[in-house]
N, C-alpha and C. Protein backbone atom coordinates (compact mmCIF):
# COMPACT_ATOMS: atom_id res chain seq x y z
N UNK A 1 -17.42 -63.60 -30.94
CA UNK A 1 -17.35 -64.95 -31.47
C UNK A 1 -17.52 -65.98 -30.37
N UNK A 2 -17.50 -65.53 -29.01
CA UNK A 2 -17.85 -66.23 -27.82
C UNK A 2 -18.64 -66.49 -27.61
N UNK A 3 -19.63 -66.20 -28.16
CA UNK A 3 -21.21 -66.12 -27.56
C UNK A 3 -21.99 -67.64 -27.84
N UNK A 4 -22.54 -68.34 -26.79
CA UNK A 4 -22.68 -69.44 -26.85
C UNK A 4 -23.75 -69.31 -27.18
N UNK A 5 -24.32 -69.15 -28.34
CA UNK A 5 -26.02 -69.22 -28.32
C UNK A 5 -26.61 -69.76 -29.89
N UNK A 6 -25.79 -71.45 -29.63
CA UNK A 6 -26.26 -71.82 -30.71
C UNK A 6 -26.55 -71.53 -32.11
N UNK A 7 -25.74 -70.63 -32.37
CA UNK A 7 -25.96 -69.90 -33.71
C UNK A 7 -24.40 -70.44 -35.02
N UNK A 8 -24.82 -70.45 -35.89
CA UNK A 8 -24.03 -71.34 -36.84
C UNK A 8 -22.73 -69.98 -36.68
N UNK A 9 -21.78 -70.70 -37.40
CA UNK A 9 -20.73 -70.08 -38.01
C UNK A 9 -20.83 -69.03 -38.47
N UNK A 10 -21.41 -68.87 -40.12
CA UNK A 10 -21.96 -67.42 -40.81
C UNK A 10 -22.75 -66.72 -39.48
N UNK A 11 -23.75 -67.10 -39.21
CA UNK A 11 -24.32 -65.92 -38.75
C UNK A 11 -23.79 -65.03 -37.18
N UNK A 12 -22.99 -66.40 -36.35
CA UNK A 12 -21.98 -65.65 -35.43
C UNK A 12 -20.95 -64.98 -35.72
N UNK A 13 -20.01 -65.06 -37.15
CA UNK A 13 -19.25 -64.10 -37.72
C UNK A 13 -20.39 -62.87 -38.45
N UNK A 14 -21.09 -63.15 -38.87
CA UNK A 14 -21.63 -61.55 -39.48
C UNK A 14 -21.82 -60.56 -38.15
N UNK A 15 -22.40 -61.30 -36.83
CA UNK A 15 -22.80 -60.65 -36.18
C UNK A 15 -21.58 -60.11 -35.27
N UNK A 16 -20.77 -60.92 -35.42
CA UNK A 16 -19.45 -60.51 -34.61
C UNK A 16 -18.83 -58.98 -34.95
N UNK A 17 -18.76 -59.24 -36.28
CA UNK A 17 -18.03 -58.30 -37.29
C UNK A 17 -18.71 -56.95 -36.88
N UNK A 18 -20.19 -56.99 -37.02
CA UNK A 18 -20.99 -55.69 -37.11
C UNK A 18 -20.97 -55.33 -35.78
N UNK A 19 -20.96 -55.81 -34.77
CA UNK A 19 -20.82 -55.47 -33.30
C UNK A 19 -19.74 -55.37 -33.10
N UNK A 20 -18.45 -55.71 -33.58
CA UNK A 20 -17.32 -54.90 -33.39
C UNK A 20 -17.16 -53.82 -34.43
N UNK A 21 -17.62 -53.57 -35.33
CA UNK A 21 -17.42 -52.28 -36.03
C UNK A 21 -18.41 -50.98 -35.21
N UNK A 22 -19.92 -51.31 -34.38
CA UNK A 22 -20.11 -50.20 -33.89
C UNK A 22 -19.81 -50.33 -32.39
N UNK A 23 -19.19 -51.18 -31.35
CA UNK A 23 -18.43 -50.35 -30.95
C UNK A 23 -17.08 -50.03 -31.18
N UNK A 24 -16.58 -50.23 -31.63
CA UNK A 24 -15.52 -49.27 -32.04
C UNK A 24 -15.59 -48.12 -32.11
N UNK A 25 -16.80 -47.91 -33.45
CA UNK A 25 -16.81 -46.25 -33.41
C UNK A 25 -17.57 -45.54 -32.03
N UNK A 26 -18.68 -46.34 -31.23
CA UNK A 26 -18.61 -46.01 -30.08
C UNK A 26 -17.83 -45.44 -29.36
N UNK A 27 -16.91 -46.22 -29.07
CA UNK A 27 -15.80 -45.87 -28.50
C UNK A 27 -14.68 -44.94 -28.61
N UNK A 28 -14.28 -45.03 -30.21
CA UNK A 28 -13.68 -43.90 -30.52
C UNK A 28 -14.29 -42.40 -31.15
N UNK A 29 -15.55 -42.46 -31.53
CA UNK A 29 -16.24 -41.26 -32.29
C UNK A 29 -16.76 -40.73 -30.82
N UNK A 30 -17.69 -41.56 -29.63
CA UNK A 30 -18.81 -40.80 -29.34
C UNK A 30 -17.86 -41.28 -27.58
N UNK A 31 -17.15 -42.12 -27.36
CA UNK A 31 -16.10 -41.79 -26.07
C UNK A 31 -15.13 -40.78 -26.39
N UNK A 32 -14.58 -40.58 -27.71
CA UNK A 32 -13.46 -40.32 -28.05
C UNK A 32 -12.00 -40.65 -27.23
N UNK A 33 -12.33 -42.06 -27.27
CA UNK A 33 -10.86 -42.94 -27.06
C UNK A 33 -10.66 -42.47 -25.37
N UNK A 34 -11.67 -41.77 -24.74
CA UNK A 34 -11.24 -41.10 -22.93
C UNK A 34 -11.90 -42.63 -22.32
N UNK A 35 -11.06 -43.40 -21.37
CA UNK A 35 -10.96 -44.07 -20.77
C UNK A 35 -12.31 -44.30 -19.59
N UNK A 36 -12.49 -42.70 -19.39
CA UNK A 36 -13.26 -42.61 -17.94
C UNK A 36 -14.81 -42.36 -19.01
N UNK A 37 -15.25 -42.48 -20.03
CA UNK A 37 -16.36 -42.33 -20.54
C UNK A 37 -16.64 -44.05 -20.82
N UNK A 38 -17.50 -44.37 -20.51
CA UNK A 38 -18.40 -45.45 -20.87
C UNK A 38 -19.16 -45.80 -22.00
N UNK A 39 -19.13 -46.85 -22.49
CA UNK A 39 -20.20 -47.48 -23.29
C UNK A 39 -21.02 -48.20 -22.67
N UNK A 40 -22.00 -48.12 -22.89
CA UNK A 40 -23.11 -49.04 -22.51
C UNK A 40 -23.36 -50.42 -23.30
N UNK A 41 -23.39 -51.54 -23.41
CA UNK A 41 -24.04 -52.87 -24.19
C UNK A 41 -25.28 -53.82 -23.56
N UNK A 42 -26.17 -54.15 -24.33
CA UNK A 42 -27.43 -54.91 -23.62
C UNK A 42 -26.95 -55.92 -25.33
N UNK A 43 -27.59 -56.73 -24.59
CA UNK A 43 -28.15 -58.28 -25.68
C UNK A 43 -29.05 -58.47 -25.13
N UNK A 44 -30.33 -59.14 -26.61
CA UNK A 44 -31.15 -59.97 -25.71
C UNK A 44 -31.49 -61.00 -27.05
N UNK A 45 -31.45 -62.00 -26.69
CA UNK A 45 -31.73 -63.07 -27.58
C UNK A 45 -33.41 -63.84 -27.02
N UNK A 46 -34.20 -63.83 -28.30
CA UNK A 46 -35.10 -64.36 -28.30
C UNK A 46 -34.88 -65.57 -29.44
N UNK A 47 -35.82 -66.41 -29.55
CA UNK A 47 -35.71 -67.78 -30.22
C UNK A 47 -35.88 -67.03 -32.00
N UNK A 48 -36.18 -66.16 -32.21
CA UNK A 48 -35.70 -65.90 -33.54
C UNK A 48 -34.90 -64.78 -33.99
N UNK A 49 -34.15 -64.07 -33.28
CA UNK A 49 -33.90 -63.17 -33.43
C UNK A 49 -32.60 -62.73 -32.11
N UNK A 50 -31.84 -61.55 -32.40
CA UNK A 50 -30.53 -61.66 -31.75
C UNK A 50 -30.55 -60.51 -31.83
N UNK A 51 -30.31 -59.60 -30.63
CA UNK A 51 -30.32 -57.95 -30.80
C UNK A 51 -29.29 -57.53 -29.96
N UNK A 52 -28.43 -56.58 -30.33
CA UNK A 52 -27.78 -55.52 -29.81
C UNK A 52 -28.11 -54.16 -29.46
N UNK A 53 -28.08 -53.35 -27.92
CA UNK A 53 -27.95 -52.49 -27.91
C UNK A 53 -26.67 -51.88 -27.66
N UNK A 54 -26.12 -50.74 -28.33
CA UNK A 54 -24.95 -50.06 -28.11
C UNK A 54 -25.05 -48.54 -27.79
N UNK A 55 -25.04 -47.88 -26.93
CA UNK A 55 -24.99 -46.42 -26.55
C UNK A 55 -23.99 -46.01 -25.78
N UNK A 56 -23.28 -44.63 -26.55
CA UNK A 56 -22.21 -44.02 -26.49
C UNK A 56 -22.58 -42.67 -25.40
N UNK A 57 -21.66 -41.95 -25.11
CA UNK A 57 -21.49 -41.13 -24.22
C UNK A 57 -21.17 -40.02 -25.26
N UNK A 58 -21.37 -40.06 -26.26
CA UNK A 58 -21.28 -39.21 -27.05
C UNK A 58 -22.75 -37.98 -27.41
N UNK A 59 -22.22 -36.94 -28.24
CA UNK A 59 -23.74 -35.93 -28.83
C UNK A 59 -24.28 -36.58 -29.82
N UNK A 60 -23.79 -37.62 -30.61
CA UNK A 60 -24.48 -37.95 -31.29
C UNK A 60 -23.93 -37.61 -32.75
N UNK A 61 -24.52 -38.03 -34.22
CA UNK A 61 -23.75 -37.23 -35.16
C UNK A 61 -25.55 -37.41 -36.14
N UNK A 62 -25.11 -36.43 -37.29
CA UNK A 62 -25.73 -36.69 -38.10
C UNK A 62 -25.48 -37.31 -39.50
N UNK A 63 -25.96 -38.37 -40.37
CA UNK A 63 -25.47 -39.32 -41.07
C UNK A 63 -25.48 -38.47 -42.04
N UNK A 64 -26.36 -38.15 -42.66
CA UNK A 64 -25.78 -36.52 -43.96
C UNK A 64 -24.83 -36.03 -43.37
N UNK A 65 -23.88 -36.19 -42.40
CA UNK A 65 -22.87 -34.71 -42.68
C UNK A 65 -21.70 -36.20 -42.10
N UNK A 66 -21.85 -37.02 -42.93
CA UNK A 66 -20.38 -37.73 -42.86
C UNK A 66 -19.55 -38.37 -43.88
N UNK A 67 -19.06 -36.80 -44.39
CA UNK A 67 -18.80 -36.80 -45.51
C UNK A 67 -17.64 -37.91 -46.06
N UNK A 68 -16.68 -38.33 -44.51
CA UNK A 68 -15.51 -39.02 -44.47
C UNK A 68 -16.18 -40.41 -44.51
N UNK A 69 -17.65 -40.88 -44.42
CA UNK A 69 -18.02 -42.25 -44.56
C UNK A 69 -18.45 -42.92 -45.90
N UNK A 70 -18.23 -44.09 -46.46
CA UNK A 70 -18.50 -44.64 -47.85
C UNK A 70 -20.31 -44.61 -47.78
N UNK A 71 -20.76 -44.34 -46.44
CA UNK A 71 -22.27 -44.77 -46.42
C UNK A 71 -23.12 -43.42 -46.91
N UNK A 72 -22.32 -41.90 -47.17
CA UNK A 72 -22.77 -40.68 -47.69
C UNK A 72 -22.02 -40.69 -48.72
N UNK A 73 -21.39 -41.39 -49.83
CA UNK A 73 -20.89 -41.29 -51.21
C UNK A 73 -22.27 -41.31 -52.22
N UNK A 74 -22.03 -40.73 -53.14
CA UNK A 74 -22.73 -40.64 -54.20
C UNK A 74 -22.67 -41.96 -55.41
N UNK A 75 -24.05 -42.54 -55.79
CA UNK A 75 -23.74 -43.41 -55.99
C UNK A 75 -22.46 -43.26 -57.23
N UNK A 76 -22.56 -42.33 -58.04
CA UNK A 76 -21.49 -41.87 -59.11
C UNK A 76 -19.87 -41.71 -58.75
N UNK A 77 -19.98 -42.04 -57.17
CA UNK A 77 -18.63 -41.62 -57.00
C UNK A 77 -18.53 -42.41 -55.38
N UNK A 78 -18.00 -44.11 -55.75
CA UNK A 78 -18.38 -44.91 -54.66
C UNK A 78 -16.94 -44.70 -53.77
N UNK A 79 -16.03 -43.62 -53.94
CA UNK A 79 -14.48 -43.82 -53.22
C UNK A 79 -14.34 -42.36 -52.79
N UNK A 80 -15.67 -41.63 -52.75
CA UNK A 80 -15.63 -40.12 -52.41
C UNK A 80 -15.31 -39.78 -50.79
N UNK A 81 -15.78 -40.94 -50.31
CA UNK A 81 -14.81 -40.77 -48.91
C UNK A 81 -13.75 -41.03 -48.66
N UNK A 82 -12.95 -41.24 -49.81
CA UNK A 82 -11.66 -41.70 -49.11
C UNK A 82 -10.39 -40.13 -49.25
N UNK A 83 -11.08 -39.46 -50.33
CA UNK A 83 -10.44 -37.96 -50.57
C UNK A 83 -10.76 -37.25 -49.52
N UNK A 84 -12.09 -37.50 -49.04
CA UNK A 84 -12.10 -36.56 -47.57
C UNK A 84 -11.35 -37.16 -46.69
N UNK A 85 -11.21 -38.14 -46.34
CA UNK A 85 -10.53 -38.61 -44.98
C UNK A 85 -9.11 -38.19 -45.09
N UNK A 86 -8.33 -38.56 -46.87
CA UNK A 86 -7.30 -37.80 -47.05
C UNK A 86 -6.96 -36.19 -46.82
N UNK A 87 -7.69 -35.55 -47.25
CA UNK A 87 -8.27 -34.20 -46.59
C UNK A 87 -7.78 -33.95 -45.23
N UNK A 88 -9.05 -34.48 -44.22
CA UNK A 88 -9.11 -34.61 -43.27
C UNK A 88 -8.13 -34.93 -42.41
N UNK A 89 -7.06 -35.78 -42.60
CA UNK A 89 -5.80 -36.36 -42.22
C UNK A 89 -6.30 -37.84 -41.55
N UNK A 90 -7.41 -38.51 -41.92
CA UNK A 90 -8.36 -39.65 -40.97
C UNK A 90 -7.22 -40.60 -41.45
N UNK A 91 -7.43 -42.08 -41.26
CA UNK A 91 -6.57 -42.93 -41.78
C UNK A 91 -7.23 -43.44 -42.65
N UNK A 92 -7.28 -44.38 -43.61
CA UNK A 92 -7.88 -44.85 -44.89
C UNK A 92 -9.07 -45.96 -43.41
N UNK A 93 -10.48 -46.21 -44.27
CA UNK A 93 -11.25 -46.72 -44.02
C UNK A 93 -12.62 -45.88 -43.97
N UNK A 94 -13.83 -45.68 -43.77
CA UNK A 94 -14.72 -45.07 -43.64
C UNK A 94 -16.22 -46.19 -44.05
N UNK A 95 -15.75 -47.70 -44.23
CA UNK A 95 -16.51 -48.43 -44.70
C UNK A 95 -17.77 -49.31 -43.46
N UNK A 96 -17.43 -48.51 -42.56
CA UNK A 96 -18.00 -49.65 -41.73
C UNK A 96 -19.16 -49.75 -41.64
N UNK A 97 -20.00 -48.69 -41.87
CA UNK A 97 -21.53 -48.44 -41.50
C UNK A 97 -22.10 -49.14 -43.02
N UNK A 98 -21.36 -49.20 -43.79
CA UNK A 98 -22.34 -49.78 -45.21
C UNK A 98 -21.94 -51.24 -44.70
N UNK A 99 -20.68 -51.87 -44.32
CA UNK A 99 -20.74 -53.03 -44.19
C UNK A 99 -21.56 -53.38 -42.97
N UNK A 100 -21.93 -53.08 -41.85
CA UNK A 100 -22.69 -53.24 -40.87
C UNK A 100 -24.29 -53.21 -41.43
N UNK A 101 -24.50 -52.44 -42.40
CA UNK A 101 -25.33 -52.31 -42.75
C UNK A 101 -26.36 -53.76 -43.52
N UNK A 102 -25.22 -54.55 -44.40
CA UNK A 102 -25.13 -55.63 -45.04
C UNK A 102 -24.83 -56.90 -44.14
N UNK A 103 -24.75 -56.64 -43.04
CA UNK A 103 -24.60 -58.03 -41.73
C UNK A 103 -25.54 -58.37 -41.27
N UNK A 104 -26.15 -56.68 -41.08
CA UNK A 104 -27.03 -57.47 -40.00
C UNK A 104 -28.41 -56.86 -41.02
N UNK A 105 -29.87 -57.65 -40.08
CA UNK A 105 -31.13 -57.03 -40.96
C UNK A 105 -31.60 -55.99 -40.52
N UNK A 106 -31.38 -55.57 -39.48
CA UNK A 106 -32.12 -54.02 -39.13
C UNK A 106 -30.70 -53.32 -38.23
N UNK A 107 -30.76 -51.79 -38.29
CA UNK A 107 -29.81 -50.85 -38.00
C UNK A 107 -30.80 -49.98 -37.45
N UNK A 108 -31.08 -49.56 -36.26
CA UNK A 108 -31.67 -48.33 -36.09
C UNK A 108 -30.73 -47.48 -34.79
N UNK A 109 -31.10 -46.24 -35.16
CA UNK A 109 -30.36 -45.03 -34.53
C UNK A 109 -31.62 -44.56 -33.22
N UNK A 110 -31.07 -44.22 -32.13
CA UNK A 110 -31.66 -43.35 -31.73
C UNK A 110 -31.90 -41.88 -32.40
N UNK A 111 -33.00 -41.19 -31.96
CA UNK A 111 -33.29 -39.51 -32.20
C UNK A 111 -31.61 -38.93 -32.46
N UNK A 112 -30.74 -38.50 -31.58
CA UNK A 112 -29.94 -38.57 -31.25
C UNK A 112 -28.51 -38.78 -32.04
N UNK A 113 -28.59 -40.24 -32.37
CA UNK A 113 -27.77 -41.13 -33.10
C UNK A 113 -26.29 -41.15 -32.16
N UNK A 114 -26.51 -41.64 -31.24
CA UNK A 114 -25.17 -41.66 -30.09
C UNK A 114 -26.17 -43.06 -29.94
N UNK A 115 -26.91 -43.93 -29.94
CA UNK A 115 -27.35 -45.32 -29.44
C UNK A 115 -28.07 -46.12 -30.58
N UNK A 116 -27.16 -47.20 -31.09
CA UNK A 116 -27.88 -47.83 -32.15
C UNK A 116 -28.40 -49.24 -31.52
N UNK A 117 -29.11 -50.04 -32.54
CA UNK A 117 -29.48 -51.10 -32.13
C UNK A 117 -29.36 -52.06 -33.07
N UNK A 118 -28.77 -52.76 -33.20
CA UNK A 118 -28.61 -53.85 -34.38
C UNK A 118 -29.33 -55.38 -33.63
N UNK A 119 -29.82 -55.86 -35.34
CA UNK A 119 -30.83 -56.85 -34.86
C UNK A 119 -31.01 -57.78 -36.42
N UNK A 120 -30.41 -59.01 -35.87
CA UNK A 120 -30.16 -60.22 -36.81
C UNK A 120 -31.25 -61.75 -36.35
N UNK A 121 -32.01 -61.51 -37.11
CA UNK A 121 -33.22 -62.77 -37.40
C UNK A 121 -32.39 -63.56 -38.02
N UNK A 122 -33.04 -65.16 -36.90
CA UNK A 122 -31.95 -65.96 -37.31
C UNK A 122 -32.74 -67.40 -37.86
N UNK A 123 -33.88 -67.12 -38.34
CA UNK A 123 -34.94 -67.88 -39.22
C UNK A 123 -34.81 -67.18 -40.66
């Protein structure tokens, strides 16, 4: 929300939000919460457009096999992650990647998927 770069209200909170939801999981999925592992962050702002890079120290995951996330629910069954995470012993949440998804306009993964890039056009 610091970021001085002329950008209104809405679109410095959407972008806030979605850049703190992936690193977070950065941090905790692909550091797993170890202190001495690093994240990496780049920005680069051009006159229409606002990009994040985020890459983890992590293997990476694959988005079909996350069964504990709302972003692999079926559309018939929009709360099917929350029985796995119960399952699982996770804490309630698994929403972040659909809401990140809805912030910003482009989401891309590396090969990999340990380094995403989020990227909000601001025309």
């Amino acid at each position: 929300m610091q970021l001085d770069a002329d950008l209104t209200d809405e679109i410095r909170g959407s972008v806030a939000q979605a850049f703190r939801e992936l690193l977070s999981n950065a941090i905790e999925w692909g550091g797993r919460l170890d202190p001495t592992r690093k994240v990496r962050i780049s920005c680069l702002r051009g006159k229409r457009m606002l990009l994040y890079r985020i890459a983890d120290p992590g293997e990476g995951f694959d988005i079909d096999r996350l069964a504990h996330a709302a972003i692999c629910n079926p559309d018939d069954d929009p709360l099917g992650h929350d029985r796995v995470r119960q399952e699982m012993g996770l804490r309630p949440g698994g929403l972040g990647l659909v809401m990140t998804r809805a912030l910003v306009d482009e989401l891309m993964y590396s090969e990999k998927r340990n380094e995403v890039v989020l990227v909000k056009y601001l025309d």
